[in-house]
Structure formats: C-alpha cells, structure tokens
N, C-alpha and C. Protein backbone atom coordinates (compact mmCIF):
# COMPACT_ATOMS: atom_id res chain seq x y z
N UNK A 1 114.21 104.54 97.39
CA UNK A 1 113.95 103.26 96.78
C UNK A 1 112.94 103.44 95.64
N UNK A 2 113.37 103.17 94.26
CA UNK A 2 112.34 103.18 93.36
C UNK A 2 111.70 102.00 93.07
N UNK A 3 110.08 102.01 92.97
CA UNK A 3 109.26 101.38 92.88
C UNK A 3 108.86 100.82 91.56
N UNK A 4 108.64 99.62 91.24
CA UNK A 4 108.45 99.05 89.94
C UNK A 4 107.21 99.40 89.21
N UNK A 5 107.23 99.41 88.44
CA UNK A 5 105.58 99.91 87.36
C UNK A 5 104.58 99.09 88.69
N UNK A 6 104.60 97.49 88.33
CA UNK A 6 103.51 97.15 89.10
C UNK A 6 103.53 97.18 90.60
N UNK A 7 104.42 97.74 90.85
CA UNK A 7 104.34 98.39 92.65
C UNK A 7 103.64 99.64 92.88
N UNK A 8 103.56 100.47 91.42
CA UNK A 8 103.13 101.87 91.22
C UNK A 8 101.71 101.88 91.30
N UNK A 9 101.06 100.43 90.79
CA UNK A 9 99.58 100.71 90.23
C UNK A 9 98.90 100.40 91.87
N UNK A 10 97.66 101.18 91.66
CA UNK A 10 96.90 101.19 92.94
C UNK A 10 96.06 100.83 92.97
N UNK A 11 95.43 100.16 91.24
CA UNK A 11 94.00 99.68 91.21
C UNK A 11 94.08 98.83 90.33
N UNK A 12 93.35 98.24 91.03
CA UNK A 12 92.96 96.28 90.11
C UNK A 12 92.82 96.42 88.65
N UNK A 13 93.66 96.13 88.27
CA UNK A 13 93.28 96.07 86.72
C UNK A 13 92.59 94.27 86.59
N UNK A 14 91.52 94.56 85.76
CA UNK A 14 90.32 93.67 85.32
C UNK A 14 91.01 93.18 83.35
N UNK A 15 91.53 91.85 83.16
CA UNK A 15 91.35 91.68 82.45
C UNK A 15 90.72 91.44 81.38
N UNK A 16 90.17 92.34 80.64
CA UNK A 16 88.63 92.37 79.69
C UNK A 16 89.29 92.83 78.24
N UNK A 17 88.95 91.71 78.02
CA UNK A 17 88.89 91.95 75.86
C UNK A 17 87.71 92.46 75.53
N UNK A 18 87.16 93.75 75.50
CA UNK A 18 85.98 94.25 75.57
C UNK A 18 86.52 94.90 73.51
N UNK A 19 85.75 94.52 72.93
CA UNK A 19 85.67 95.64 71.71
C UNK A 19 85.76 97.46 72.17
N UNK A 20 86.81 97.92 71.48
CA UNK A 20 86.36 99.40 71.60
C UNK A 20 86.90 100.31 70.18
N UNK A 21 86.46 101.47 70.12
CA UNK A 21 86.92 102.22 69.28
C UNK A 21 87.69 103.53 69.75
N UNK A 22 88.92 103.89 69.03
CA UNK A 22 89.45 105.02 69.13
C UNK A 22 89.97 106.22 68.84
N UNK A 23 89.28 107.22 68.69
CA UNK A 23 89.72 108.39 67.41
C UNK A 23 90.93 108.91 68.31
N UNK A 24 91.50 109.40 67.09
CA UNK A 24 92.64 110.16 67.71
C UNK A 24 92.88 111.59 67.34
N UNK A 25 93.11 112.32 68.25
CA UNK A 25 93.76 113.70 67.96
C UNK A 25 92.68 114.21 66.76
N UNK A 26 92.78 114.53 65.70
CA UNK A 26 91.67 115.33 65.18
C UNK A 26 90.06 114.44 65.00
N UNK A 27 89.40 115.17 65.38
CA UNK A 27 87.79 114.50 65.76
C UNK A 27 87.75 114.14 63.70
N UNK A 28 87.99 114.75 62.75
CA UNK A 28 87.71 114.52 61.68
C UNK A 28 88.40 112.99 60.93
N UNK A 29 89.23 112.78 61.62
CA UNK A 29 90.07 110.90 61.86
C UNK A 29 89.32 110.37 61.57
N UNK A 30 89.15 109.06 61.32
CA UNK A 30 88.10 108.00 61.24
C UNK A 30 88.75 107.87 62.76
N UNK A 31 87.83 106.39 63.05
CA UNK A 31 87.33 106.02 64.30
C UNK A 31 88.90 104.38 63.83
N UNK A 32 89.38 104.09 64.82
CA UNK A 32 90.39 103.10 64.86
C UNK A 32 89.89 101.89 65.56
N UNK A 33 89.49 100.58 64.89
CA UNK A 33 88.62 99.50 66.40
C UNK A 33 89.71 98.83 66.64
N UNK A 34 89.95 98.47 68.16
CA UNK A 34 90.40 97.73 68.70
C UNK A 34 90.04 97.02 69.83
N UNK A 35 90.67 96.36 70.90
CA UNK A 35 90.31 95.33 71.88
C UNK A 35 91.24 95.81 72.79
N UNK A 36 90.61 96.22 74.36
CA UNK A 36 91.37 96.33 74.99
C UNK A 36 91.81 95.45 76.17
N UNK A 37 92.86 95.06 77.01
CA UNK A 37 93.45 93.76 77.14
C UNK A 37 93.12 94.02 78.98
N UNK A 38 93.41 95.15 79.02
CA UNK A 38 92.93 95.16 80.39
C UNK A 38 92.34 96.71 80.44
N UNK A 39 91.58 97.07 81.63
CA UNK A 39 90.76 98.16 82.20
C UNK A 39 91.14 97.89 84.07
N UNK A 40 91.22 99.28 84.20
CA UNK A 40 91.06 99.70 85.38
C UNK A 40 90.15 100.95 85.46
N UNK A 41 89.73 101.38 86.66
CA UNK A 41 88.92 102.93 87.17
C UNK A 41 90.18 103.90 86.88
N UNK A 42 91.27 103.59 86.86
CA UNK A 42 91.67 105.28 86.09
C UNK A 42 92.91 104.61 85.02
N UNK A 43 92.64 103.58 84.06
CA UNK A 43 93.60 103.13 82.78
C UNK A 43 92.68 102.30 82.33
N UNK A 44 93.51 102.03 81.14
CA UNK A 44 93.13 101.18 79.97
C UNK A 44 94.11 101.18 78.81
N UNK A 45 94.51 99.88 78.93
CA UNK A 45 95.77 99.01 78.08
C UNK A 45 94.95 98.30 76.68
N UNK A 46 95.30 98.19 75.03
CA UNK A 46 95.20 97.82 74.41
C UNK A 46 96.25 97.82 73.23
N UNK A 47 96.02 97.57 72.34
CA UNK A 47 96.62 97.28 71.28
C UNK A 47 96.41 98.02 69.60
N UNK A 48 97.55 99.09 69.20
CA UNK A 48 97.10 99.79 67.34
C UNK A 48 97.83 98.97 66.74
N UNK A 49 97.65 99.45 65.96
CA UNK A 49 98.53 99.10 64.36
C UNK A 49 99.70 100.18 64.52
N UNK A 50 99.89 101.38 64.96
CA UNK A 50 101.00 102.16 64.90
C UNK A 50 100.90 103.07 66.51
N UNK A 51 102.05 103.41 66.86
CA UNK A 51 102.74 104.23 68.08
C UNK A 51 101.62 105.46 68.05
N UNK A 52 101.83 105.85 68.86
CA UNK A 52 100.97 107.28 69.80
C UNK A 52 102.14 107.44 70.77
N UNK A 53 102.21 108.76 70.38
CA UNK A 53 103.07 109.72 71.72
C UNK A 53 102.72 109.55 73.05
N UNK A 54 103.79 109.46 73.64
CA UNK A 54 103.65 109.53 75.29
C UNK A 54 102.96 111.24 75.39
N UNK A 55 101.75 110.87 76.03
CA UNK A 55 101.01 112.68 76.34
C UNK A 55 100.30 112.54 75.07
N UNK A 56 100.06 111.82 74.47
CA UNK A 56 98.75 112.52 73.69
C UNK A 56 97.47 111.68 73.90
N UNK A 57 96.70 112.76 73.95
CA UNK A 57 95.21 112.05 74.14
C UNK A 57 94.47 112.00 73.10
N UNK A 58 93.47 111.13 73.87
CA UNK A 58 92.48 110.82 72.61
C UNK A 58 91.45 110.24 73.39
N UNK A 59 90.09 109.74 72.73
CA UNK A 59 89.05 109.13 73.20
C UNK A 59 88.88 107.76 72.83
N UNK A 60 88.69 107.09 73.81
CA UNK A 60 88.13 105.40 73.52
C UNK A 60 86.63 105.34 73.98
N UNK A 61 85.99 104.87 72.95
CA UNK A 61 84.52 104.50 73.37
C UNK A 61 84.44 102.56 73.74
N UNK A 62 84.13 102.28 74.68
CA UNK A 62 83.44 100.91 74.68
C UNK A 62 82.55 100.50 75.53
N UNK A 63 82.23 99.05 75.53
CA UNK A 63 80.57 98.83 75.94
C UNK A 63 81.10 97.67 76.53
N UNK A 64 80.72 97.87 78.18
CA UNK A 64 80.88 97.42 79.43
C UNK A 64 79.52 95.87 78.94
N UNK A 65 79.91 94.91 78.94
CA UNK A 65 78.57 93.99 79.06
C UNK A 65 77.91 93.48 80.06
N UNK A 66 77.00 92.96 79.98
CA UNK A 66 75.52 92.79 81.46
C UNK A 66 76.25 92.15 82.28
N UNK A 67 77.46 90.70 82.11
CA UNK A 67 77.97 90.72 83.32
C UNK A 67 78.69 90.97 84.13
N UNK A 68 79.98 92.21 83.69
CA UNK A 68 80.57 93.17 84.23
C UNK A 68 79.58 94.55 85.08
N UNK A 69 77.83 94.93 84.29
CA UNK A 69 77.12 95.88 84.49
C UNK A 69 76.33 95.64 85.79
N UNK A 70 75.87 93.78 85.55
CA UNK A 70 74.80 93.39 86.66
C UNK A 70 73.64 93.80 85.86
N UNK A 71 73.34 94.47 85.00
CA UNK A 71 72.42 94.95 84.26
C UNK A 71 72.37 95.16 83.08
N UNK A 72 71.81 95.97 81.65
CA UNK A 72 71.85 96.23 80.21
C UNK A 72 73.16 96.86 80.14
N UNK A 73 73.97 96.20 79.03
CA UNK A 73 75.12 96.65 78.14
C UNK A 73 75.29 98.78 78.75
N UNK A 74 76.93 98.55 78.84
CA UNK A 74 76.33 100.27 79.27
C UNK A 74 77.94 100.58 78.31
N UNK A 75 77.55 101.45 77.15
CA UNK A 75 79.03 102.57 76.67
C UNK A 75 79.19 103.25 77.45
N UNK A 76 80.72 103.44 77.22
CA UNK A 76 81.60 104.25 78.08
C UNK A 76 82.44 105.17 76.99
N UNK A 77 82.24 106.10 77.07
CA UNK A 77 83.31 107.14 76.22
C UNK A 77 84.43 107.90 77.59
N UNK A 78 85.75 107.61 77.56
CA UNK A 78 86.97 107.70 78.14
C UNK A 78 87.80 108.95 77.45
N UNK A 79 88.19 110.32 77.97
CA UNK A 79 89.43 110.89 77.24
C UNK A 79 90.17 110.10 78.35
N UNK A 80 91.38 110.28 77.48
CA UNK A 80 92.44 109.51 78.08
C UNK A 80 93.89 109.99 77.38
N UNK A 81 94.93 109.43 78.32
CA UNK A 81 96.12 110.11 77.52
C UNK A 81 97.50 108.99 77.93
N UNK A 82 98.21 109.07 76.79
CA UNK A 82 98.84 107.70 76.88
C UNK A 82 99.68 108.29 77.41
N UNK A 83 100.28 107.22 78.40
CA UNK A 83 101.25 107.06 79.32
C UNK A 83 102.63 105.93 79.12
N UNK A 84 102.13 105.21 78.62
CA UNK A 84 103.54 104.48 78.04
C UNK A 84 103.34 103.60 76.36
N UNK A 85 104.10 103.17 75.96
CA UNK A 85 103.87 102.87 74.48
C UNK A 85 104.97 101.69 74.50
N UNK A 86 104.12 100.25 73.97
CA UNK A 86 105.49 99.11 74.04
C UNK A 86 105.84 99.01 72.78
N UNK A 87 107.13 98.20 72.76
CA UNK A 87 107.47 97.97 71.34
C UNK A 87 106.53 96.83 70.85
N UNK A 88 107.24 97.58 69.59
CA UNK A 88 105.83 96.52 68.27
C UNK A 88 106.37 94.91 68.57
N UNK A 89 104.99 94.80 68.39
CA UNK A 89 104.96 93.06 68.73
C UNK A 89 105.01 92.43 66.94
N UNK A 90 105.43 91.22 67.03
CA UNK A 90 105.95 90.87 65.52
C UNK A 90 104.88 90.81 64.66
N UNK A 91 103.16 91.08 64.91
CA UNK A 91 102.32 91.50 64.08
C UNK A 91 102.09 92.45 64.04
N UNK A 92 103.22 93.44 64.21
CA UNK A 92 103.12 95.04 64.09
C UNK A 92 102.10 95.67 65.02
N UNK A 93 101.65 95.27 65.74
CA UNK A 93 100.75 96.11 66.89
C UNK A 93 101.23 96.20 67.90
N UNK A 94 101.12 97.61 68.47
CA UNK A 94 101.90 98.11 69.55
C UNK A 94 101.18 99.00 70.86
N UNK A 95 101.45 97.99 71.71
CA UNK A 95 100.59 98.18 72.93
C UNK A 95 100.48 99.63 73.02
N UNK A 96 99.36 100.30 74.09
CA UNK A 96 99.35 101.25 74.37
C UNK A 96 98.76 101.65 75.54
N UNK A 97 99.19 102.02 76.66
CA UNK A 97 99.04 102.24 78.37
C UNK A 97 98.33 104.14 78.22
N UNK A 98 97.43 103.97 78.97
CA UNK A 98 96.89 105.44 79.10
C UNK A 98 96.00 105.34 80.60
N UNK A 99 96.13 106.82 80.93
CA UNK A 99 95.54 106.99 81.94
C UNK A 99 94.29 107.56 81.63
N UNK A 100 93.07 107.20 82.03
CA UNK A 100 91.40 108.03 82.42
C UNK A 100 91.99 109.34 83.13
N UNK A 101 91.24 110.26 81.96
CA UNK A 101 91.16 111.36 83.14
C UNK A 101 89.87 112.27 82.65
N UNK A 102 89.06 111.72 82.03
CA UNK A 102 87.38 111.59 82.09
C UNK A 102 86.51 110.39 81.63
N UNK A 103 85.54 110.82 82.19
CA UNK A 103 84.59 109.56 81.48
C UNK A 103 83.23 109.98 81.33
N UNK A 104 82.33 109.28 80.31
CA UNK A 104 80.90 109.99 79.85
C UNK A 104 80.19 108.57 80.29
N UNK A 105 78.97 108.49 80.46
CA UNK A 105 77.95 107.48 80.12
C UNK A 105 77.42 107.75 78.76
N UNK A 106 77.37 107.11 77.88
CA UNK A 106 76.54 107.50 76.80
C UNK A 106 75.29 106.77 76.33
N UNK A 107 74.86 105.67 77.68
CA UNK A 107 73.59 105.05 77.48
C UNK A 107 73.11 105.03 78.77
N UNK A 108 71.75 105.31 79.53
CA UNK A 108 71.18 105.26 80.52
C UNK A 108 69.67 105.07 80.62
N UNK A 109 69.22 104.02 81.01
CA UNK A 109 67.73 103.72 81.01
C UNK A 109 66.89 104.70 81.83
N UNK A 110 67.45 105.18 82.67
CA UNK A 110 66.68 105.89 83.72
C UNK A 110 67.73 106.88 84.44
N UNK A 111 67.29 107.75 85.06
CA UNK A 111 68.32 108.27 86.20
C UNK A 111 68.90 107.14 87.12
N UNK A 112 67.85 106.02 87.32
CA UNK A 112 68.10 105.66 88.56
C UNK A 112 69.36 104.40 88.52
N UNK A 113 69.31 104.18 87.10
CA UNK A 113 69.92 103.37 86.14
C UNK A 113 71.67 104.06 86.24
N UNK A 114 71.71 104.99 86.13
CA UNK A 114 72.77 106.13 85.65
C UNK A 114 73.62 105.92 86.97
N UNK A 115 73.13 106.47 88.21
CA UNK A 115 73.51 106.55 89.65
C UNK A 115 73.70 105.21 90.06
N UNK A 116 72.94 104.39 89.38
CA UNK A 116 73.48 102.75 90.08
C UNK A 116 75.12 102.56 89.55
N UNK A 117 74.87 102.72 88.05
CA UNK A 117 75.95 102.54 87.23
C UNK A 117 77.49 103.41 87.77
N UNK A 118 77.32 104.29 88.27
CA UNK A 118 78.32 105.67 88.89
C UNK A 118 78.49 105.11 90.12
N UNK A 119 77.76 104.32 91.17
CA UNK A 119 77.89 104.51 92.50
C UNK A 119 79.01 103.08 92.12
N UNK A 120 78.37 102.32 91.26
CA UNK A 120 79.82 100.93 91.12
C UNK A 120 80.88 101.02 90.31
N UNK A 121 81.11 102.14 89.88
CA UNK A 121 82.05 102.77 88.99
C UNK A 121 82.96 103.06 90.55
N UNK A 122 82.18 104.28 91.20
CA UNK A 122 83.37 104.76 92.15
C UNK A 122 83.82 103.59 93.28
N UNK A 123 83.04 102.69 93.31
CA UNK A 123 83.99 101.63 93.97
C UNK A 123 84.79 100.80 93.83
N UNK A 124 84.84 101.35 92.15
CA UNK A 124 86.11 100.64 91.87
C UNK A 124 87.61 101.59 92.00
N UNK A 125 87.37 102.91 92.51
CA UNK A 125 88.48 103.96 92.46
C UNK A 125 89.29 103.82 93.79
C-alpha cells in the first residue's frame, strides 16, 4: 500500500512566514531573500523566482522570533537539499520542499542560552 506525501511526513510542520535568505550552490552567488511558508525539525517549504534540482543543496539562513524562541530572536543557518519542486505559480515563483540535514546556531547569549535553545529544538524531532 503506498502512502501519500502527507501520510509520509512525521513531523508537525509549523506554519511560519519567517523572512529568510538563500545562497545556492556556489558560496560566490549572491544571497536570494525569501519567505518560508512552512518549517519543520527536519524541512522547510518556501518559495524562488526559478526551479532548483531535485538533490541539490544549498543553505537557508533565518531568524526564529522571541515568540516561537520564548526568548531573544535566534538565526538559524540550515544545509538542506531539495526534495521536491512545484510548478510555477502564475507569479512565476516556484515552490520548493527540502529536507534539513544540518543546522548551525549563529547567535547565542550564553552557553546556557545555546543548550536551552537545542534542548527545544530536539523536541521538536
């Protein structure tokens, strides 16, 4: 019996229009901004101006806000690698599905700050 995309997913996706940015494939790229439509602990769905290959990765940076954090604004830098690609929507932007398969903190007040931030990260996995 095959299982439907959303029978497949195992984790809550959180609908969040969070600002983010995304370079692609050569680090010398400019940086691409967009909005992403939903987040989960291992995806993140948004929206380019043009297609990306199924399997290619790239990095999204964005910034989790105080009331998703419980605390100060925290960036997140994500490699990630797309997993499905929709057709262009009639303002030419075309979704894009990728899976987490790292993640950085790139702001932390304290250690103790860091480990709070990680221990509610993994409960969302």
């Amino acid at each position: 019996m095959m299982l439907s995309a959303q029978e497949r997913r195992v984790m809550r996706r959180f609908d969040m229009q969070l600002p983010a940015s995304v370079r692609l494939g050569d680090s010398a790229l400019p940086e691409v901004a967009t909005e992403t439509q939903n987040v989960s602990a291992r995806g993140v769905f948004f929206y380019l101006d043009r297609p990306l290959e199924v399997g290619a990765k790239f990095e999204v940076t964005l910034t989790f806000p105080p009331h998703i954090t419980f605390t100060d604004p925290v960036r997140v830098k994500f490699l990630a690698q797309v997993v499905r690609v929709g057709e262009p929507r009639p303002s030419a932007r075309v979704g894009i599905a990728a899976v987490i398969q790292e993640y950085e903190f790139l702001r932390s007040e304290s250690p103790e700050f860091l480990s709070a931030i990680e221990n509610r990260w993994d409960t969302l996995n």
